[in-house]
PDB file of N, CA and C in Angstrom:
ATOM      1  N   UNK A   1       0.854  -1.174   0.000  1.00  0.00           N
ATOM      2  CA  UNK A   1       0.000   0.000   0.000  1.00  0.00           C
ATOM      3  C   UNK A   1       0.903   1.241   0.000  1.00  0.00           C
ATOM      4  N   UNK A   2       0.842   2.129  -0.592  1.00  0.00           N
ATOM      5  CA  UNK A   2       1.316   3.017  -0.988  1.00  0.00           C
ATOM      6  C   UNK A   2       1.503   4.203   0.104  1.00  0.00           C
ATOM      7  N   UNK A   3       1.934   5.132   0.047  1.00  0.00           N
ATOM      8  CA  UNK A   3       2.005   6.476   0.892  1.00  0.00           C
ATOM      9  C   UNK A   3       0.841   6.644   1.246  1.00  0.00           C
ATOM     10  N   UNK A   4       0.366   7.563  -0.081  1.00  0.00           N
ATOM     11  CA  UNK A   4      -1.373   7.957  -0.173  1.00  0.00           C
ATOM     12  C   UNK A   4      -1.585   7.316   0.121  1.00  0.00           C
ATOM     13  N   UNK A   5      -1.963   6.148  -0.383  1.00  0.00           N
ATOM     14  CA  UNK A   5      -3.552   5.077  -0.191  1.00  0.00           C
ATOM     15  C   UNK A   5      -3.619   4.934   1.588  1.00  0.00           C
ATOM     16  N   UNK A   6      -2.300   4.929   2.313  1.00  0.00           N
ATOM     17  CA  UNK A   6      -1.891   5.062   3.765  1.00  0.00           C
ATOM     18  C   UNK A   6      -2.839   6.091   4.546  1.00  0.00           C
ATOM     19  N   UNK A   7      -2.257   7.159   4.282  1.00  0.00           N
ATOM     20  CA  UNK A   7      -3.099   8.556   4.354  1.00  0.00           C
ATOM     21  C   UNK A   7      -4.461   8.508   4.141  1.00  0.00           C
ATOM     22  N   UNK A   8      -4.895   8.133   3.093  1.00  0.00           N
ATOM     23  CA  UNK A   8      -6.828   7.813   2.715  1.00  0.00           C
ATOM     24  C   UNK A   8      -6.903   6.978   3.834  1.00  0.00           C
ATOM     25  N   UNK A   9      -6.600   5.885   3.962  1.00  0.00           N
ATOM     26  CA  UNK A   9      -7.428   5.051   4.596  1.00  0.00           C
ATOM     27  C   UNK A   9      -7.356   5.803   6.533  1.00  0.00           C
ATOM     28  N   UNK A  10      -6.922   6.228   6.644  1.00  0.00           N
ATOM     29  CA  UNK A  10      -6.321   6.521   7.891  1.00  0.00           C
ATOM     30  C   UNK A  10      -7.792   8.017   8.389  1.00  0.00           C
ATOM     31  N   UNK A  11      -7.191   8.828   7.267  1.00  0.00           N
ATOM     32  CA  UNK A  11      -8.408   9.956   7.805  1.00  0.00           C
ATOM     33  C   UNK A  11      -9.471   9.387   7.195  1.00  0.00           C
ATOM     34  N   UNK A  12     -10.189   8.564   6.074  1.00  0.00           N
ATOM     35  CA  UNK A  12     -11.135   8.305   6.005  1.00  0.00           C
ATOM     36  C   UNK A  12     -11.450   7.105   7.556  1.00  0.00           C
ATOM     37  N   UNK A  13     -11.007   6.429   7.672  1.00  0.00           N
ATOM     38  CA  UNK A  13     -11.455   5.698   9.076  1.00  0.00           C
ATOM     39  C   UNK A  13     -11.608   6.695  10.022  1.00  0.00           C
ATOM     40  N   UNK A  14     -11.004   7.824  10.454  1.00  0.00           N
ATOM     41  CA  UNK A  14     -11.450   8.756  11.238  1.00  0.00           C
ATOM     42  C   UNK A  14     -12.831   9.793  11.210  1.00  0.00           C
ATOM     43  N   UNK A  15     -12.589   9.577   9.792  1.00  0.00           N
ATOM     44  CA  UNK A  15     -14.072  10.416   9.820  1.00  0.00           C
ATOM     45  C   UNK A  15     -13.605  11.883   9.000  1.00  0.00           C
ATOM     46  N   UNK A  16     -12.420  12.219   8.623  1.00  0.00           N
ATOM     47  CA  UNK A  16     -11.688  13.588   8.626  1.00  0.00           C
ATOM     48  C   UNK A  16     -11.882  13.518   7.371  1.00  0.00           C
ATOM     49  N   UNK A  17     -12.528  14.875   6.944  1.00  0.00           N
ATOM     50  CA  UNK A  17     -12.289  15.256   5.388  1.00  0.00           C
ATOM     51  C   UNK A  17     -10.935  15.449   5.457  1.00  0.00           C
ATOM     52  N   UNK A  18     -10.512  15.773   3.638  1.00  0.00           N
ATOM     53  CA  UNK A  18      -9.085  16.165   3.304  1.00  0.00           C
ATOM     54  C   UNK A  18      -8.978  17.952   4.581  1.00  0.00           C
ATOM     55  N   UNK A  19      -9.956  18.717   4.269  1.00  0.00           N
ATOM     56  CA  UNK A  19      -9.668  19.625   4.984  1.00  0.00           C
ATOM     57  C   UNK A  19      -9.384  19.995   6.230  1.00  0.00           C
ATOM     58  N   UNK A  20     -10.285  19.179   6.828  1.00  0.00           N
ATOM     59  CA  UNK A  20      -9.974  18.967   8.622  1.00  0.00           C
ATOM     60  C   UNK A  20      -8.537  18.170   8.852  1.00  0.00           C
ATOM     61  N   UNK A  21      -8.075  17.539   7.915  1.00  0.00           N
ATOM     62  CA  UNK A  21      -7.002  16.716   7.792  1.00  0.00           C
ATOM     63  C   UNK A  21      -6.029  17.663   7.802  1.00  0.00           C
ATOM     64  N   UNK A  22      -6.176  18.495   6.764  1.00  0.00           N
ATOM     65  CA  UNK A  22      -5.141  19.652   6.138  1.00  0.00           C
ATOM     66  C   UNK A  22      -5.018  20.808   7.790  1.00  0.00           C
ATOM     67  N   UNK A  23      -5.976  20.866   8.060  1.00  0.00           N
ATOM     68  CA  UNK A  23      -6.422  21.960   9.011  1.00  0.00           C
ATOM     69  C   UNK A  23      -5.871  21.638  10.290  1.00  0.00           C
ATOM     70  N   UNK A  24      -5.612  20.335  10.671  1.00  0.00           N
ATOM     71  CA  UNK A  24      -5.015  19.681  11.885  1.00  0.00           C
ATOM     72  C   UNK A  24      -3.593  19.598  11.781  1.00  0.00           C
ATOM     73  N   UNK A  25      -3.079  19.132  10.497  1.00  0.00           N
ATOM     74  CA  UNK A  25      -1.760  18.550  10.213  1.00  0.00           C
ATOM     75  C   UNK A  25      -1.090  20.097   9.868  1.00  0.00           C
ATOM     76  N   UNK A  26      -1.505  21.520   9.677  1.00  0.00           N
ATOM     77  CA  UNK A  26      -1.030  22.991   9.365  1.00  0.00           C
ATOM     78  C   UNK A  26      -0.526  22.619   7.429  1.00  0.00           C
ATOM     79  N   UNK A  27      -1.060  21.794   6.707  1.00  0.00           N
ATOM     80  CA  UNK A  27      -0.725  22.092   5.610  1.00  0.00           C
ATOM     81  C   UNK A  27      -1.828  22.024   4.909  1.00  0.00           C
ATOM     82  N   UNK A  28      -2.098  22.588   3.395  1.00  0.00           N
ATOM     83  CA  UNK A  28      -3.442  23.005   2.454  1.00  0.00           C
ATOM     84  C   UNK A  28      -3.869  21.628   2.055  1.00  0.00           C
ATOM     85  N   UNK A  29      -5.555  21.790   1.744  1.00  0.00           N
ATOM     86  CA  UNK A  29      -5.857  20.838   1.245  1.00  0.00           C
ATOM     87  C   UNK A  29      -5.296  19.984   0.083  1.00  0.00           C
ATOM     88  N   UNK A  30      -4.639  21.232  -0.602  1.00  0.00           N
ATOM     89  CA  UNK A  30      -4.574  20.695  -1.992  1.00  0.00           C
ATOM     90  C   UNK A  30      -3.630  19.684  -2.001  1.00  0.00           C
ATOM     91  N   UNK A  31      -2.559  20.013  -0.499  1.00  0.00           N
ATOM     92  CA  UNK A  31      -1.320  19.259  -0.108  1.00  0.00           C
ATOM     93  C   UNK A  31      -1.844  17.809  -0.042  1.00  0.00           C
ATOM     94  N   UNK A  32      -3.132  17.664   0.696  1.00  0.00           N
ATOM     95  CA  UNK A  32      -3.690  15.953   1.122  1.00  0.00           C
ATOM     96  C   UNK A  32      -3.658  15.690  -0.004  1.00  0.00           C
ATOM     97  N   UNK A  33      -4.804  16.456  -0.770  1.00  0.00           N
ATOM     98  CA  UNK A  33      -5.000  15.651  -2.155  1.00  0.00           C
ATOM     99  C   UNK A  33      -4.031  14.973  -2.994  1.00  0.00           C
ATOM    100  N   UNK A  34      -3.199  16.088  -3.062  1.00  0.00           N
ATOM    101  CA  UNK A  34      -2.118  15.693  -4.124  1.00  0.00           C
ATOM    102  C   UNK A  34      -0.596  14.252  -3.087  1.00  0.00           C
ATOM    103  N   UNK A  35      -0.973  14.525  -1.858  1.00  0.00           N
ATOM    104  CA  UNK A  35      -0.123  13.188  -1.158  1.00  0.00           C
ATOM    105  C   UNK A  35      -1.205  11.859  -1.510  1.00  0.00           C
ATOM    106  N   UNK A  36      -2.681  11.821  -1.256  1.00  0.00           N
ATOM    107  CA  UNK A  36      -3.504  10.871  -1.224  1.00  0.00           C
ATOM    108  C   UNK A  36      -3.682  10.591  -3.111  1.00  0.00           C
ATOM    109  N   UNK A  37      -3.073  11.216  -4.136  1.00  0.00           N
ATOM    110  CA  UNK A  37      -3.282  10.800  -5.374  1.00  0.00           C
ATOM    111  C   UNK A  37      -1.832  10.528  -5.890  1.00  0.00           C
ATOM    112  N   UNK A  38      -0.956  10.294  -4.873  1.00  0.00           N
ATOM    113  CA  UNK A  38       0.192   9.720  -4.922  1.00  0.00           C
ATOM    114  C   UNK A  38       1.423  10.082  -5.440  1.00  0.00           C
ATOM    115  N   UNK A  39       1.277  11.348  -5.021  1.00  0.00           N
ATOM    116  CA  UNK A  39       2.629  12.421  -5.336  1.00  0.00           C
ATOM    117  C   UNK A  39       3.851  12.734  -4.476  1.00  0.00           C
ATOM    118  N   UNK A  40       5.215  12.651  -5.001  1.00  0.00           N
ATOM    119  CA  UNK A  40       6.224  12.648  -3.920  1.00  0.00           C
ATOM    120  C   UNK A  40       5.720  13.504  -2.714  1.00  0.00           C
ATOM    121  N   UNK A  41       6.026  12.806  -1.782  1.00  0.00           N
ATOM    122  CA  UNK A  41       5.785  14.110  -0.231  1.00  0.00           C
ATOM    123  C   UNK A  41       7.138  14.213   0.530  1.00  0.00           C
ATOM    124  N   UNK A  42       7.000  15.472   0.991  1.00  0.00           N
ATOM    125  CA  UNK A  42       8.344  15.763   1.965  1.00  0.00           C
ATOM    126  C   UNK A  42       8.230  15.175   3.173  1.00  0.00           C
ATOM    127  N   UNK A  43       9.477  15.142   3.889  1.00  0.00           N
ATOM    128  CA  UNK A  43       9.680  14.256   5.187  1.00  0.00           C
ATOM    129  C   UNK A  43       8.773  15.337   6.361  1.00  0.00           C
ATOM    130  N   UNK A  44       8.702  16.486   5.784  1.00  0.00           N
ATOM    131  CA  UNK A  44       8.312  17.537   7.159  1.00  0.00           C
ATOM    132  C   UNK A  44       6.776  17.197   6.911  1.00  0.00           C
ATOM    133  N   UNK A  45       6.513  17.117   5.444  1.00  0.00           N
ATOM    134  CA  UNK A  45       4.738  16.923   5.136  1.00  0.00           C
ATOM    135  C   UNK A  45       4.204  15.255   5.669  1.00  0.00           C
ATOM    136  N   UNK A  46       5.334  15.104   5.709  1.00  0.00           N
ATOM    137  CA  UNK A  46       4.659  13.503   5.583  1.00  0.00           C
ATOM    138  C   UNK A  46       4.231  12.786   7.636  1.00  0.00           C
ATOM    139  N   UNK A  47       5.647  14.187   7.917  1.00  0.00           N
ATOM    140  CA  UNK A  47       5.676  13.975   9.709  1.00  0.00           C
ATOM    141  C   UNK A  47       4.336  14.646  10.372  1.00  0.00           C
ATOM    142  N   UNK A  48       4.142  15.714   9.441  1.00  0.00           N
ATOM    143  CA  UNK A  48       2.357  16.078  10.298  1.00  0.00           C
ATOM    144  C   UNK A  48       1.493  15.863   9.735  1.00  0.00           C
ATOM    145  N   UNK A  49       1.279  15.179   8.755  1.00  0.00           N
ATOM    146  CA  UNK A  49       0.398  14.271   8.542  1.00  0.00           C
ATOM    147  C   UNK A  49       0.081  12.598   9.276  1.00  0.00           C
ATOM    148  N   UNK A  50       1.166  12.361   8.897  1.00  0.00           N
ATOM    149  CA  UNK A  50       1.066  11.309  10.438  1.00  0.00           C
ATOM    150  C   UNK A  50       1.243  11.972  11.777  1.00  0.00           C
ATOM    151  N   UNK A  51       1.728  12.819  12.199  1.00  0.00           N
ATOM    152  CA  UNK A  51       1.272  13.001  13.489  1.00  0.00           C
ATOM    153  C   UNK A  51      -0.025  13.836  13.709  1.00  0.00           C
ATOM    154  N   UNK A  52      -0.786  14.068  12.736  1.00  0.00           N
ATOM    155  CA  UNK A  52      -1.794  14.443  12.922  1.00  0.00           C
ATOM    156  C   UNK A  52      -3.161  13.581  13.254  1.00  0.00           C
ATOM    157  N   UNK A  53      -2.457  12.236  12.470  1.00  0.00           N
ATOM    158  CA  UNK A  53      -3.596  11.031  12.315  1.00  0.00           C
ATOM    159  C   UNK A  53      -3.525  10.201  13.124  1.00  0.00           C
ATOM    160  N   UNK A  54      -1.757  10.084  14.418  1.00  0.00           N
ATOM    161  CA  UNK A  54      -1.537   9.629  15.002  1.00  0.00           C
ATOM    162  C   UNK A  54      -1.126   8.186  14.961  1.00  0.00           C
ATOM    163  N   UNK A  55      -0.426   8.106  13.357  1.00  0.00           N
ATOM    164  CA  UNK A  55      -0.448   6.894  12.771  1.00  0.00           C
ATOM    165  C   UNK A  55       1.457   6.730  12.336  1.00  0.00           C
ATOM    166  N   UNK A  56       1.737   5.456  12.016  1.00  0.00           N
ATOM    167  CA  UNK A  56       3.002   5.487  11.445  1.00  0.00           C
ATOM    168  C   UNK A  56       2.728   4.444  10.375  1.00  0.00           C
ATOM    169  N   UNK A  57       3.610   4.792   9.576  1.00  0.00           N
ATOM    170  CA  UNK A  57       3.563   4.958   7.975  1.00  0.00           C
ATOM    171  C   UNK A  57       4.616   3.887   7.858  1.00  0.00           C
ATOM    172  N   UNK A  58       4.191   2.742   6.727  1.00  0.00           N
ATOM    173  CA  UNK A  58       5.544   1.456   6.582  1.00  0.00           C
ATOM    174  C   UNK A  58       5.947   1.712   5.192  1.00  0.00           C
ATOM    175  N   UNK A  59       7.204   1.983   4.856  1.00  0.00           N
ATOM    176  CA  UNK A  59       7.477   2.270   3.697  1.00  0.00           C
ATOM    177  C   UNK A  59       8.544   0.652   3.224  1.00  0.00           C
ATOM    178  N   UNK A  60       7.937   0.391   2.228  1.00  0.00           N
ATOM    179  CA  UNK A  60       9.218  -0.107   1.219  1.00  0.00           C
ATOM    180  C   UNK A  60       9.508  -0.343   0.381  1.00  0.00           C
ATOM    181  N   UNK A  61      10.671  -0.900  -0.381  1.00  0.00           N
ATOM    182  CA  UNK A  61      11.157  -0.452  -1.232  1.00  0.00           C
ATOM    183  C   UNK A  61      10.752  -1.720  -1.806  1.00  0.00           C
ATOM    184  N   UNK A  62      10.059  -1.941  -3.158  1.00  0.00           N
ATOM    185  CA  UNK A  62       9.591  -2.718  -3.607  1.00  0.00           C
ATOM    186  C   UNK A  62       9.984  -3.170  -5.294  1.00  0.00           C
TER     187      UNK A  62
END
């Protein structure tokens, strides 16, 4: 499972639009969107987004 698809499933199980997502984590919606449709993300975007969701993220190299 991918970055995004990580991220979707995470605030959608919470209940969090992209915006309340964006709005918690201090970065723009357009930022979720474009991480949840699977676009490189930065290490600083990617750290408050998971610490916003309170989640950790398994990356590998595949």
């Amino acid at each position: 499972m991918s970055i995004g698809e990580q991220i979707r499933r995470a605030r959608t199980e919470r209940g969090l639009s992209q915006t309340e997502l964006a709005n918690t984590a201090s970065v723009s919606r357009a930022t979720v969107a474009r991480v949840e449709s699977g676009r490189p993300i930065s290490i600083t975007t990617l750290t408050r987004l998971t610490a916003a969701l309170e989640i950790r993220i398994e990356l590998r190299a595949d």
